[in-house]
C-alpha atoms as a PDB file:
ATOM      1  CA  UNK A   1      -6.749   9.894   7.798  1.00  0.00           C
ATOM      2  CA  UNK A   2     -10.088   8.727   6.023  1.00  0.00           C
ATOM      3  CA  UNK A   3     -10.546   5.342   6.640  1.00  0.00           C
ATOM      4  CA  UNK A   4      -8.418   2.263   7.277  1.00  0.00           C
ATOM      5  CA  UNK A   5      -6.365   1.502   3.777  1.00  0.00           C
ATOM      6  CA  UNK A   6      -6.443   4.955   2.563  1.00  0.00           C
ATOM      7  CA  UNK A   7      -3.454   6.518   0.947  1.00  0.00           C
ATOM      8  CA  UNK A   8      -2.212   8.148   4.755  1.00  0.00           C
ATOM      9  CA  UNK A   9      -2.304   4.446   6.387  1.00  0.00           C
ATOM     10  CA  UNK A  10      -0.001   2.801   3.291  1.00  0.00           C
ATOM     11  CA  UNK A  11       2.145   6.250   3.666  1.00  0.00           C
ATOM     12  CA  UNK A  12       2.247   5.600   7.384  1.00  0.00           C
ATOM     13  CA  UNK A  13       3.246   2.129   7.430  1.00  0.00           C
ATOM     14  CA  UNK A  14       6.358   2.671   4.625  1.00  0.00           C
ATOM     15  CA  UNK A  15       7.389   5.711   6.738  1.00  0.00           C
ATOM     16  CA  UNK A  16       7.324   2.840   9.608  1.00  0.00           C
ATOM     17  CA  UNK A  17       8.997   0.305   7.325  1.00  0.00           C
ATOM     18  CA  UNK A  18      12.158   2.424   7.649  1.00  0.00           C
ATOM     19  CA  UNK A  19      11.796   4.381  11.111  1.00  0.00           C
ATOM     20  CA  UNK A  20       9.762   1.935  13.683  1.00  0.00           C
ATOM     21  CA  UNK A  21       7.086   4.585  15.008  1.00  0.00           C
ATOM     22  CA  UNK A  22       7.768   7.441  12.403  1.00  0.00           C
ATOM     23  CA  UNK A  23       4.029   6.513  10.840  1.00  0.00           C
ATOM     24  CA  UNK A  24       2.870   6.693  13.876  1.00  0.00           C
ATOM     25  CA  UNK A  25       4.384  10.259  14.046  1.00  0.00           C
ATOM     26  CA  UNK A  26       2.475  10.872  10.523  1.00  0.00           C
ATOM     27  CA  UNK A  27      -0.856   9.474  11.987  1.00  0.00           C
ATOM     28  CA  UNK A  28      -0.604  11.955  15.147  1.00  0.00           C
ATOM     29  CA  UNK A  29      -0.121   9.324  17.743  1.00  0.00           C
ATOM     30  CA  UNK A  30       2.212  10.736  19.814  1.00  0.00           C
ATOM     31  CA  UNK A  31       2.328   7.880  22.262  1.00  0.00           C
ATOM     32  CA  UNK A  32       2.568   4.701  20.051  1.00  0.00           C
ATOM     33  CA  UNK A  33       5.531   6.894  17.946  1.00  0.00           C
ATOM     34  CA  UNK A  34       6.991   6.818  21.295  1.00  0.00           C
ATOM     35  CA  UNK A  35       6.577   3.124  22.542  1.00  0.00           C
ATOM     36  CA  UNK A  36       7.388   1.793  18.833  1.00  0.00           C
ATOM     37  CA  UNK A  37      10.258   3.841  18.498  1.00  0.00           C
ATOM     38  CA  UNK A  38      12.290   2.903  21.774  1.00  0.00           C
ATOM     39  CA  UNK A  39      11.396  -0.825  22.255  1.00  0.00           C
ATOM     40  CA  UNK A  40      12.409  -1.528  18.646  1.00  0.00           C
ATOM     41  CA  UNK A  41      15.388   0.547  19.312  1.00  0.00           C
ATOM     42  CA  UNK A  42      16.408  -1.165  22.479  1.00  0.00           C
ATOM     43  CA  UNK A  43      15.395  -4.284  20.698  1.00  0.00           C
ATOM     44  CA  UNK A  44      18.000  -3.703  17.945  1.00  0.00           C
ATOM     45  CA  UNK A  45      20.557  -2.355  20.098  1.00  0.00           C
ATOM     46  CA  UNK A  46      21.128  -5.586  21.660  1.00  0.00           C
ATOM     47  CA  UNK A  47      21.204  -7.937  18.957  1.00  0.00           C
ATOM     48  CA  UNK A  48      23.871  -9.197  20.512  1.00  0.00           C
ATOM     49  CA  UNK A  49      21.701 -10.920  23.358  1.00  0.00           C
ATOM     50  CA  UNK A  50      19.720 -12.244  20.295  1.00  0.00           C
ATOM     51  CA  UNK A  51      15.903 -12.964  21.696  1.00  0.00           C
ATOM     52  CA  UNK A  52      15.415  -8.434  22.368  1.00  0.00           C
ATOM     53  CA  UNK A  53      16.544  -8.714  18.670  1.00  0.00           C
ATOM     54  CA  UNK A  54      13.700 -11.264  17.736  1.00  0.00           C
ATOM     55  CA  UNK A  55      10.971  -9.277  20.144  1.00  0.00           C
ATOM     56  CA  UNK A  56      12.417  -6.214  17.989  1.00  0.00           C
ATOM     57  CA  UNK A  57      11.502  -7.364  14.861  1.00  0.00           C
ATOM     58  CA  UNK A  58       8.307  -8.813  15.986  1.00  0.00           C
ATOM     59  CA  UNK A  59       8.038  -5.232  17.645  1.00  0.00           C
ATOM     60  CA  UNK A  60       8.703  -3.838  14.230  1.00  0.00           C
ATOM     61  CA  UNK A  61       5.926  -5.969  12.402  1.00  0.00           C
ATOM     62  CA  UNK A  62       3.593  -5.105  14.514  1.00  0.00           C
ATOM     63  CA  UNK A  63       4.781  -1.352  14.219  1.00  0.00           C
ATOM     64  CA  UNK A  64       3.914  -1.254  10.588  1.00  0.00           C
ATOM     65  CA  UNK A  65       0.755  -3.610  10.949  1.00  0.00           C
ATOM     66  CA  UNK A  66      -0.644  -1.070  13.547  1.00  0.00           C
ATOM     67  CA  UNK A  67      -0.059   2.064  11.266  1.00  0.00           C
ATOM     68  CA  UNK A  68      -1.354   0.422   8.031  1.00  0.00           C
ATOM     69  CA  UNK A  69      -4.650  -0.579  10.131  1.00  0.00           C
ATOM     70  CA  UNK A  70      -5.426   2.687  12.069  1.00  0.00           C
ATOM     71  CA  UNK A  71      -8.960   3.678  11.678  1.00  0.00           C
ATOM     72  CA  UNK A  72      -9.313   7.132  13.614  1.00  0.00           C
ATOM     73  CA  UNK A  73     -12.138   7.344  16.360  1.00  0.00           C
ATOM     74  CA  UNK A  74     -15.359   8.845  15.069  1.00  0.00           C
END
């Protein structure tokens, strides 16, 4: 990745658009893949309890957000 808003962030955040954490995955960032990945799963998974299901799409905003800002460390 260049530089926040290249062409790898906007590819990151549509991977994470469909996959919560796959961008992350793209980026290299193990970690955040991870986190993003299960609490928006676990979030979804009980919808039924409705307020994980909110947190999970807030989860999942944030999710895409993050990827589609990432500026690497210099």
């Amino acid at each position: 990745m260049a530089k926040q808003g290249s062409t790898g962030n906007v590819i990151a955040a549509l991977c994470n658009i469909f996959i919560p954490g796959l961008g992350h995955l793209v980026q290299g960032r193990l970690l955040a893949a991870f986190f993003f990945f299960i609490s928006t799963a676990v979030g979804y998974a009980m919808y039924f309890l409705i307020f994980p299901a909110i947190i999970a799409v807030i989860i999942h905003l944030i999710s895409i957000i993050s990827a589609a800002r990432y500026k690497p460390p210099q």
